[in-house]
C-alpha atoms as a PDB file:
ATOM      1  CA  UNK A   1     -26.239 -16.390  34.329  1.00  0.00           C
ATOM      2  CA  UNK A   2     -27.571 -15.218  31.079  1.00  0.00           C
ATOM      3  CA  UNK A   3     -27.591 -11.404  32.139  1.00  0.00           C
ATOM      4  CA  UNK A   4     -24.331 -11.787  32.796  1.00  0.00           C
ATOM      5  CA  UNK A   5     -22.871 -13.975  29.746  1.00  0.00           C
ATOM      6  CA  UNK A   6     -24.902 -11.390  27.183  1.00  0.00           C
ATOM      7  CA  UNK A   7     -22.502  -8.535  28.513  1.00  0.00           C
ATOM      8  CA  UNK A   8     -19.427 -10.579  28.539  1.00  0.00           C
ATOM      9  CA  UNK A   9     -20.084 -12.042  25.293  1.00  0.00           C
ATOM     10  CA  UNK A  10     -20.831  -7.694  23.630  1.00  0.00           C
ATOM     11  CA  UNK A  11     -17.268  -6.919  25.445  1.00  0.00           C
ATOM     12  CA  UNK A  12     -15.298  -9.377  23.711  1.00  0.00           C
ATOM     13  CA  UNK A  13     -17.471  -8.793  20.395  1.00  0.00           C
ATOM     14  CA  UNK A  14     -15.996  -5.329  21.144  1.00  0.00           C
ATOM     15  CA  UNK A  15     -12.671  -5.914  21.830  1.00  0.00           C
ATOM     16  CA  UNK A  16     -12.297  -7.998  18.456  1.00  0.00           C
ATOM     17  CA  UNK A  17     -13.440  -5.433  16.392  1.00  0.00           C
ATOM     18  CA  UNK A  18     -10.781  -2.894  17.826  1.00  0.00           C
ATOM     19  CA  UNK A  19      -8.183  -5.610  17.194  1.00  0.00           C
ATOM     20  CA  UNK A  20      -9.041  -6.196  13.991  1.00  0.00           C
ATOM     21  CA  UNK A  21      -9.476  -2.468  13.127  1.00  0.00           C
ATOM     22  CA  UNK A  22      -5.738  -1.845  14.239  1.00  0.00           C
ATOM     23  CA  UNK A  23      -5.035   1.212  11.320  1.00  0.00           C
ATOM     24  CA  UNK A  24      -7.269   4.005   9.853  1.00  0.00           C
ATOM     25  CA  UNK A  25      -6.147   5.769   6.714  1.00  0.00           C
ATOM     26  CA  UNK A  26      -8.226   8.637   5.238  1.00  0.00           C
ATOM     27  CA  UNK A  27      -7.471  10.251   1.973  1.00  0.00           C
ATOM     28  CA  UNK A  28      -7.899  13.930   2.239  1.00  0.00           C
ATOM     29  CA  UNK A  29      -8.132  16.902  -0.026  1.00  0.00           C
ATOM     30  CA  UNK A  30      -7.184  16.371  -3.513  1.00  0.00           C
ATOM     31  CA  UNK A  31      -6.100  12.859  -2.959  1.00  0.00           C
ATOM     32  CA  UNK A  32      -6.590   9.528  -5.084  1.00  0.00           C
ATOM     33  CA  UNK A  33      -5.262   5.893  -3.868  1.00  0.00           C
ATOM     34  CA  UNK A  34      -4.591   3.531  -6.818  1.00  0.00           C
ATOM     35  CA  UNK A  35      -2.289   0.478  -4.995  1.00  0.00           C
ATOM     36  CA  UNK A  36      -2.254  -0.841  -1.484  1.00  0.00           C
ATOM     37  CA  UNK A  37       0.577  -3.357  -1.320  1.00  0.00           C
ATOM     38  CA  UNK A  38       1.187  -4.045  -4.678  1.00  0.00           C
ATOM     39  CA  UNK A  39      -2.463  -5.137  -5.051  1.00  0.00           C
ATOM     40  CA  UNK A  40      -5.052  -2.759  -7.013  1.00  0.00           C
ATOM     41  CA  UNK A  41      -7.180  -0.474  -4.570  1.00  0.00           C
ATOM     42  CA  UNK A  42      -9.178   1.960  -6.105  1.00  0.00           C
ATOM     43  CA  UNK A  43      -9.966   5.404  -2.973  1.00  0.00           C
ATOM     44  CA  UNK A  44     -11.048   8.396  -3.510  1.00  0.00           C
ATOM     45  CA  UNK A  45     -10.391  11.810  -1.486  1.00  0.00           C
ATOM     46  CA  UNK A  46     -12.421  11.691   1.654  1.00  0.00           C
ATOM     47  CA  UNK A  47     -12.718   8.059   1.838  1.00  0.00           C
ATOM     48  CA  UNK A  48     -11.291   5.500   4.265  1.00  0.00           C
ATOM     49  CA  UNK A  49      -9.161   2.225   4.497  1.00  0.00           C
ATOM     50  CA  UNK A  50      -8.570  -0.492   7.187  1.00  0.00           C
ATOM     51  CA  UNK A  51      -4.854  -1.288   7.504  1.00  0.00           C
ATOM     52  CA  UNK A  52      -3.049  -4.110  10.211  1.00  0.00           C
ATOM     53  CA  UNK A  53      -0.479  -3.139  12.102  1.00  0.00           C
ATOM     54  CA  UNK A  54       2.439  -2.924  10.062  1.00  0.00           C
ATOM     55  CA  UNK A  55       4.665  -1.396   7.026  1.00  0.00           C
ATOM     56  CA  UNK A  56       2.580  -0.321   4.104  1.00  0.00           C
ATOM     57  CA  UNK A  57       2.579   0.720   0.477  1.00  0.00           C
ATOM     58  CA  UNK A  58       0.512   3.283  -1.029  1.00  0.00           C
ATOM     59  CA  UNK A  59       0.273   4.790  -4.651  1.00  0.00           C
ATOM     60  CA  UNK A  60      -1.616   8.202  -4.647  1.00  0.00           C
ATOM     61  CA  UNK A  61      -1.776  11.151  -7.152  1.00  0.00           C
ATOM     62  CA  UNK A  62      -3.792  14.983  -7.125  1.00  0.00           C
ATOM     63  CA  UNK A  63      -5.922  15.777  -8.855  1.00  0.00           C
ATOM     64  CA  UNK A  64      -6.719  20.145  -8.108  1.00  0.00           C
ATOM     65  CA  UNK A  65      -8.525  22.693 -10.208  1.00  0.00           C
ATOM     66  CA  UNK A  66      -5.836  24.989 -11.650  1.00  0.00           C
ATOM     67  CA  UNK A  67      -6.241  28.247 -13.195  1.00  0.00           C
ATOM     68  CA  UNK A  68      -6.618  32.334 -12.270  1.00  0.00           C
ATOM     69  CA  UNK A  69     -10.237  32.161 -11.307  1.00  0.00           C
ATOM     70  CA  UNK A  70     -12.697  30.149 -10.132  1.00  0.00           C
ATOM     71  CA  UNK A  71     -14.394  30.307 -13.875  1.00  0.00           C
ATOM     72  CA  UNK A  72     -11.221  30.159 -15.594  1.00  0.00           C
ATOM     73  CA  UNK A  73     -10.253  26.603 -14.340  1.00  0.00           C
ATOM     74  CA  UNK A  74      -8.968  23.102 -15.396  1.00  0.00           C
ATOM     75  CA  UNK A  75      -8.111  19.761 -13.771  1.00  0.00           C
ATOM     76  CA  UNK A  76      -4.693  18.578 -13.853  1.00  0.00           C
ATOM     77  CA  UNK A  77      -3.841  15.128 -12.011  1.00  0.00           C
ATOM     78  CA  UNK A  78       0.279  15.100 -10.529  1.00  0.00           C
ATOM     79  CA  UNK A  79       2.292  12.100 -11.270  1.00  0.00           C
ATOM     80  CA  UNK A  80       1.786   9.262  -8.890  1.00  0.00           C
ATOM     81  CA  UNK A  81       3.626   8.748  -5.745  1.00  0.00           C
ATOM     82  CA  UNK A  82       4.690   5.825  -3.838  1.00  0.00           C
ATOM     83  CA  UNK A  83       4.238   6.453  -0.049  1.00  0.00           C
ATOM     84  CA  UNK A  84       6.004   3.489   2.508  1.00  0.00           C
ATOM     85  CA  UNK A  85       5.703   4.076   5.802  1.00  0.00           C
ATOM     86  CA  UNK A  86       4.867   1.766   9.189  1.00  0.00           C
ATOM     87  CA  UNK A  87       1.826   2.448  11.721  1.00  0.00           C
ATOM     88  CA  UNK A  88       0.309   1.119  14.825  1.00  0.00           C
ATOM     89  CA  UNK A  89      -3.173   1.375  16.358  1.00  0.00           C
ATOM     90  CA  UNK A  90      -3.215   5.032  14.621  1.00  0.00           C
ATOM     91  CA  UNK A  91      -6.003   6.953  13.106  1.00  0.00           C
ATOM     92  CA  UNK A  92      -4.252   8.304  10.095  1.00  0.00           C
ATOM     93  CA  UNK A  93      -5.103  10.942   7.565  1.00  0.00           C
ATOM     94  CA  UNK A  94      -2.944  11.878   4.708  1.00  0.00           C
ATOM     95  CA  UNK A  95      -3.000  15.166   2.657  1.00  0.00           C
ATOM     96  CA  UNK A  96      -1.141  17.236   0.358  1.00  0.00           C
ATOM     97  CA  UNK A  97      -0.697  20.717  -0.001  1.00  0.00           C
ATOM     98  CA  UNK A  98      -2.612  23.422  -1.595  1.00  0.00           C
ATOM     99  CA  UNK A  99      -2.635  23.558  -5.148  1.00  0.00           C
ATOM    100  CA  UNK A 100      -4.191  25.930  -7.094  1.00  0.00           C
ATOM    101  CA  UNK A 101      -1.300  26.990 -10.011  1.00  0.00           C
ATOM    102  CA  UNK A 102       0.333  25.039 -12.303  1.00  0.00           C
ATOM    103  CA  UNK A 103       3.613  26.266 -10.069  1.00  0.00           C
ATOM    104  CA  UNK A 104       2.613  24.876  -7.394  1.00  0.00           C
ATOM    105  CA  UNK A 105       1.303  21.638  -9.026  1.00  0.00           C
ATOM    106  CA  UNK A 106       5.205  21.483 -10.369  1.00  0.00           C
ATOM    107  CA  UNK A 107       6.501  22.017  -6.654  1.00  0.00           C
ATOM    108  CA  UNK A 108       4.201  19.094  -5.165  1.00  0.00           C
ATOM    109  CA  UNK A 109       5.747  16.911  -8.520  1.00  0.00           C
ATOM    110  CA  UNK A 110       9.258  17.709  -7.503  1.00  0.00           C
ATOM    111  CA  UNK A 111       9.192  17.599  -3.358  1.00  0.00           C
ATOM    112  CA  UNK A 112       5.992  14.855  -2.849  1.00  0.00           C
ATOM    113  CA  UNK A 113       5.527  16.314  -0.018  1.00  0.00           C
ATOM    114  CA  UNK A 114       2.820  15.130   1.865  1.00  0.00           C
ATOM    115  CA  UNK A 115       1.429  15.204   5.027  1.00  0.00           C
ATOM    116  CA  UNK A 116       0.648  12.035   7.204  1.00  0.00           C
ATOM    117  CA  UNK A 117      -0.789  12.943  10.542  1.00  0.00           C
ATOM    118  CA  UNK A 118      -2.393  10.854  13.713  1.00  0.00           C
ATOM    119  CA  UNK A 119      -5.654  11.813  15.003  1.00  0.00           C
ATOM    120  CA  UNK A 120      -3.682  13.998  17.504  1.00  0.00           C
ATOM    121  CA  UNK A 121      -1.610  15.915  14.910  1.00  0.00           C
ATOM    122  CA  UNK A 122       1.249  13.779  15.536  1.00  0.00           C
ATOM    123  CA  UNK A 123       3.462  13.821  12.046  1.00  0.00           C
ATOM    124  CA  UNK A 124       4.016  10.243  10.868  1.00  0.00           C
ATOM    125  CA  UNK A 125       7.286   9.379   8.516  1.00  0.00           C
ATOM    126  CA  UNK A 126       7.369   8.077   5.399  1.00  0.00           C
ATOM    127  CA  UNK A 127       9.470   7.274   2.419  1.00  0.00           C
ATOM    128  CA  UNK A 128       8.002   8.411  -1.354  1.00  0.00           C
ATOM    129  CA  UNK A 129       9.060   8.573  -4.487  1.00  0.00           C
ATOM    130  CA  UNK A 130       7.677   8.851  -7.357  1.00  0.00           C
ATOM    131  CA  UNK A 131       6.197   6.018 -10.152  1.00  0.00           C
ATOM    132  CA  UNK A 132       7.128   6.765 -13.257  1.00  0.00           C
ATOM    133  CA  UNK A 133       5.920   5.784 -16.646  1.00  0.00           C
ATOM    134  CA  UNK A 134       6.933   6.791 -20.218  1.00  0.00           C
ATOM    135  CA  UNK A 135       4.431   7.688 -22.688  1.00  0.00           C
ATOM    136  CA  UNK A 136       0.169   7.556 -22.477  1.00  0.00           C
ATOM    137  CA  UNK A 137      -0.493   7.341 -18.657  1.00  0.00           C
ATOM    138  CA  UNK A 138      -4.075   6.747 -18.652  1.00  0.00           C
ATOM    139  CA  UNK A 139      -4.249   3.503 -18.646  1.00  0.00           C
ATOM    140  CA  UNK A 140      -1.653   2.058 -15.664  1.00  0.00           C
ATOM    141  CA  UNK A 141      -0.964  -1.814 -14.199  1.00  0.00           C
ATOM    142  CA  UNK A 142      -0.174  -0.281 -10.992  1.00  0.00           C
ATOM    143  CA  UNK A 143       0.831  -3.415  -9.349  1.00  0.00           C
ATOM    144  CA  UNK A 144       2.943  -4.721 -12.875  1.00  0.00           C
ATOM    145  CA  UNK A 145       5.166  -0.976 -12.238  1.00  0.00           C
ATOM    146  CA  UNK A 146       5.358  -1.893  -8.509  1.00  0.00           C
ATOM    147  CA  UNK A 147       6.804  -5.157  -9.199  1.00  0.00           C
ATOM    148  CA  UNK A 148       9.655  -3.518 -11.267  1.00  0.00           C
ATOM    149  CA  UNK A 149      10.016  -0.160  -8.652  1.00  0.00           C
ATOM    150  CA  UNK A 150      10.425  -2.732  -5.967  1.00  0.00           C
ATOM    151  CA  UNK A 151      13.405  -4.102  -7.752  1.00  0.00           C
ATOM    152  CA  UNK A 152      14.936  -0.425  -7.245  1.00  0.00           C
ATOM    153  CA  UNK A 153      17.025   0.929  -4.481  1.00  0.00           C
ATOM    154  CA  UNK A 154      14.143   3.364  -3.993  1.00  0.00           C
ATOM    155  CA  UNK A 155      13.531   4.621  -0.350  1.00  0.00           C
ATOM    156  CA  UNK A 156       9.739   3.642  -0.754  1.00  0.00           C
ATOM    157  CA  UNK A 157      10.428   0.422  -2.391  1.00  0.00           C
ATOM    158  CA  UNK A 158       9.204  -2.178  -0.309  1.00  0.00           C
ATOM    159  CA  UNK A 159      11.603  -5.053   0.410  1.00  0.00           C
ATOM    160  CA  UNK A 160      10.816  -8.167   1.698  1.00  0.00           C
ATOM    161  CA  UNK A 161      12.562 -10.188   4.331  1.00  0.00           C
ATOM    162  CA  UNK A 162      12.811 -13.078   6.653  1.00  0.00           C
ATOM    163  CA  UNK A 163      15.889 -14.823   8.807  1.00  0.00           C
ATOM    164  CA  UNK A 164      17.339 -17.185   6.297  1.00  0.00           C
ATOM    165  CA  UNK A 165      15.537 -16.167   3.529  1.00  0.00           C
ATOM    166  CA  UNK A 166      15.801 -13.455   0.872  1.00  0.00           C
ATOM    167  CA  UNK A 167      11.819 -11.868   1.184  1.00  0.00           C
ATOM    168  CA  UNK A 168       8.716 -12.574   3.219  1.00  0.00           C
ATOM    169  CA  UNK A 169       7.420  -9.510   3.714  1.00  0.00           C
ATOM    170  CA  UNK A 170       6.357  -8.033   7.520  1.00  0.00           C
ATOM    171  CA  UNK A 171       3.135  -6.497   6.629  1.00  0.00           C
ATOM    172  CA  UNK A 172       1.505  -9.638   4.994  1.00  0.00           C
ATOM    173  CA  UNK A 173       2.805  -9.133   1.606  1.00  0.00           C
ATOM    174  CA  UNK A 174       4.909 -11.752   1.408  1.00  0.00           C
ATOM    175  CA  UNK A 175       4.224 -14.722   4.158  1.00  0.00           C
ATOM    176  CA  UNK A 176       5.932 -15.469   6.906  1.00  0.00           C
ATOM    177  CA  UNK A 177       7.636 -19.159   7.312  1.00  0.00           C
ATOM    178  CA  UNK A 178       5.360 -21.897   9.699  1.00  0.00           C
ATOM    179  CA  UNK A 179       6.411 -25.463  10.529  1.00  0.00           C
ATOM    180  CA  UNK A 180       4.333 -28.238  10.176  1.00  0.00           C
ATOM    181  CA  UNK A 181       3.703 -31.435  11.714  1.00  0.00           C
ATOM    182  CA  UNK A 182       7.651 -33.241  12.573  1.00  0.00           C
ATOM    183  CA  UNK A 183       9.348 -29.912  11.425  1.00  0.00           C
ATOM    184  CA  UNK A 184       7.778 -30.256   7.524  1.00  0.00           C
ATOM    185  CA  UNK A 185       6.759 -27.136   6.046  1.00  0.00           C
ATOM    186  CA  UNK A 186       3.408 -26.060   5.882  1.00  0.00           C
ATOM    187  CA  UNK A 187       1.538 -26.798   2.578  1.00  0.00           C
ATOM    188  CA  UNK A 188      -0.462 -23.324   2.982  1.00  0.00           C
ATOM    189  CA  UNK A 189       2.788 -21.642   3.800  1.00  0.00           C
ATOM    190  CA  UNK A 190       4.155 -23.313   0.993  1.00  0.00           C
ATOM    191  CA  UNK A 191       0.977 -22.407  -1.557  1.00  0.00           C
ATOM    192  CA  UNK A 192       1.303 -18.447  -0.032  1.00  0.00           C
ATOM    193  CA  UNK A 193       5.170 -18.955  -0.673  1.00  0.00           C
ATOM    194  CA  UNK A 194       4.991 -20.107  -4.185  1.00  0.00           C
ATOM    195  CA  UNK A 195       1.991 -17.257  -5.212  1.00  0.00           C
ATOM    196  CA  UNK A 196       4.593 -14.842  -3.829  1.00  0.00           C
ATOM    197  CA  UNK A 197       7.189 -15.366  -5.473  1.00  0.00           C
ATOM    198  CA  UNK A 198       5.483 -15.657  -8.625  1.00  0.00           C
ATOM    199  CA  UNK A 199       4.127 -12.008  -8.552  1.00  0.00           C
ATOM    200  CA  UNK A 200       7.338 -10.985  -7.860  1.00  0.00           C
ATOM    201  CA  UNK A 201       8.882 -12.390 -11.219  1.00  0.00           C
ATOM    202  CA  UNK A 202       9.110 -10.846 -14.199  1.00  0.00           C
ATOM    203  CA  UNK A 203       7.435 -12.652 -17.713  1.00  0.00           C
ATOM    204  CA  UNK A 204      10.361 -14.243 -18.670  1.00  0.00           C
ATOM    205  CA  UNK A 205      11.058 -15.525 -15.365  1.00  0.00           C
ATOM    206  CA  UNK A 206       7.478 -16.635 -14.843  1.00  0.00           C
ATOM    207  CA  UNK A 207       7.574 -18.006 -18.235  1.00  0.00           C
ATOM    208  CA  UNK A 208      10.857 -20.394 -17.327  1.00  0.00           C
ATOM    209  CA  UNK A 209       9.093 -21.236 -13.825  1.00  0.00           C
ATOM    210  CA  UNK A 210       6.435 -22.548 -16.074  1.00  0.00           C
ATOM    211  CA  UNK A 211       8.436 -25.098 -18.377  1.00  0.00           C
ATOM    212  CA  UNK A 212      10.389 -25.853 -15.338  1.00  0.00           C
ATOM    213  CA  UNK A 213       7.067 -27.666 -13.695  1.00  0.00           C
ATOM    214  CA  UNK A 214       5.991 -28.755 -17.049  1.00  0.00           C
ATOM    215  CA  UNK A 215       9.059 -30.801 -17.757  1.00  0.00           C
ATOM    216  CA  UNK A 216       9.172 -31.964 -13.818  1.00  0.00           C
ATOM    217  CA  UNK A 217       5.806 -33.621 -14.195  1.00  0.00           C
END
């Protein structure tokens, strides 16, 4: 019984990791993440992320080594991209072209045009666009500028939905709606809800969400 209930119990151990592991994204080449999701996530070229199954969004710059020569160079980083796109049970890796001038570094700022593949070559689509900032760019609140670019009518915005409501987002973003006990909501639904929606306002809304809970107490 035991010989046989060690095996069984490896297989499922198995088959949960696979479940759980549903999408692979590797950075390649010159490649930086910065935002998964609206959340900070910090991945460098040549490293890899777990994703569910699902729509996803990604902030990513290059940085390449520009110059004439190979001892006459300089790094130069592009502007930062948002990437949206949808995968399923995929091992993904995305690139971007090579850059070696400051031409072609101008070209990859204009067209974003990267390269999402499957394991098997397959191209995956995507929406991008780029996230723009005026002034000093060194120091960034990636998910504070996704807030605002998901207020856009961007193609890589990411915009949340549900029947009946106006946002829960698919990919985990934003919750989806449960029922409790006798049709009542479900207080962790409710808690998830609530934290949504609140990193979705702006300061001033935020701000009048506050006194509005103060003054209800």
């Amino acid at each position: 019984m035991k010989a046989r209930f060690l095996p069984l119990c490896l297989s499922i151990g198995l088959f949960s990791s696979q479940a759980l592991a549903d999408v692979t994204l590797t950075l390649d080449s010159c490649l930086q993440a910065h935002a998964l999701n609206g959340q900070e996530k910090e991945l460098a070229a040549g490293e890899s992320l777990t994703l569910a199954n699902g729509t996803h969004q990604l902030v990513v710059d290059c940085t390449a080594n520009l110059g004439r020569s190979e001892d006459d160079t300089f790094p130069e980083t592009s502007d930062a991209f948002v990437l949206l796109f949808e995968a399923r049970d995929a091992e993904l890796t995305l690139s971007a072209p090579v850059i070696n001038t400051e031409t072609q570094m101008e070209r990859f700022n204009r067209q974003g045009n990267f390269r999402l593949v499957s394991s098997d070559g397959a191209a995956v689509s995507y929406q991008t666009d780029v996230l723009k900032k005026e002034g000093f760019q060194v120091f960034r609140d990636y998910p504070e500028e996704l807030e605002a670019f998901n207020r856009t009518d961007s193609p890589a915005a990411l915009r949340p939905y549900a029947p009946g409501l106006p946002a829960a987002v698919s990919n985990g973003a934003g919750p989806a709606t449960h029922a409790g006990d006798a049709g009542a909501p479900d207080q962790e639904t409710v808690r998830q809800m609530l934290r949504y929606w609140y990193l979705q306002a702006d300061r001033e809304t935020r701000n009048e969400w506050k006194n509005w809970i103060e003054s209800s107490q």
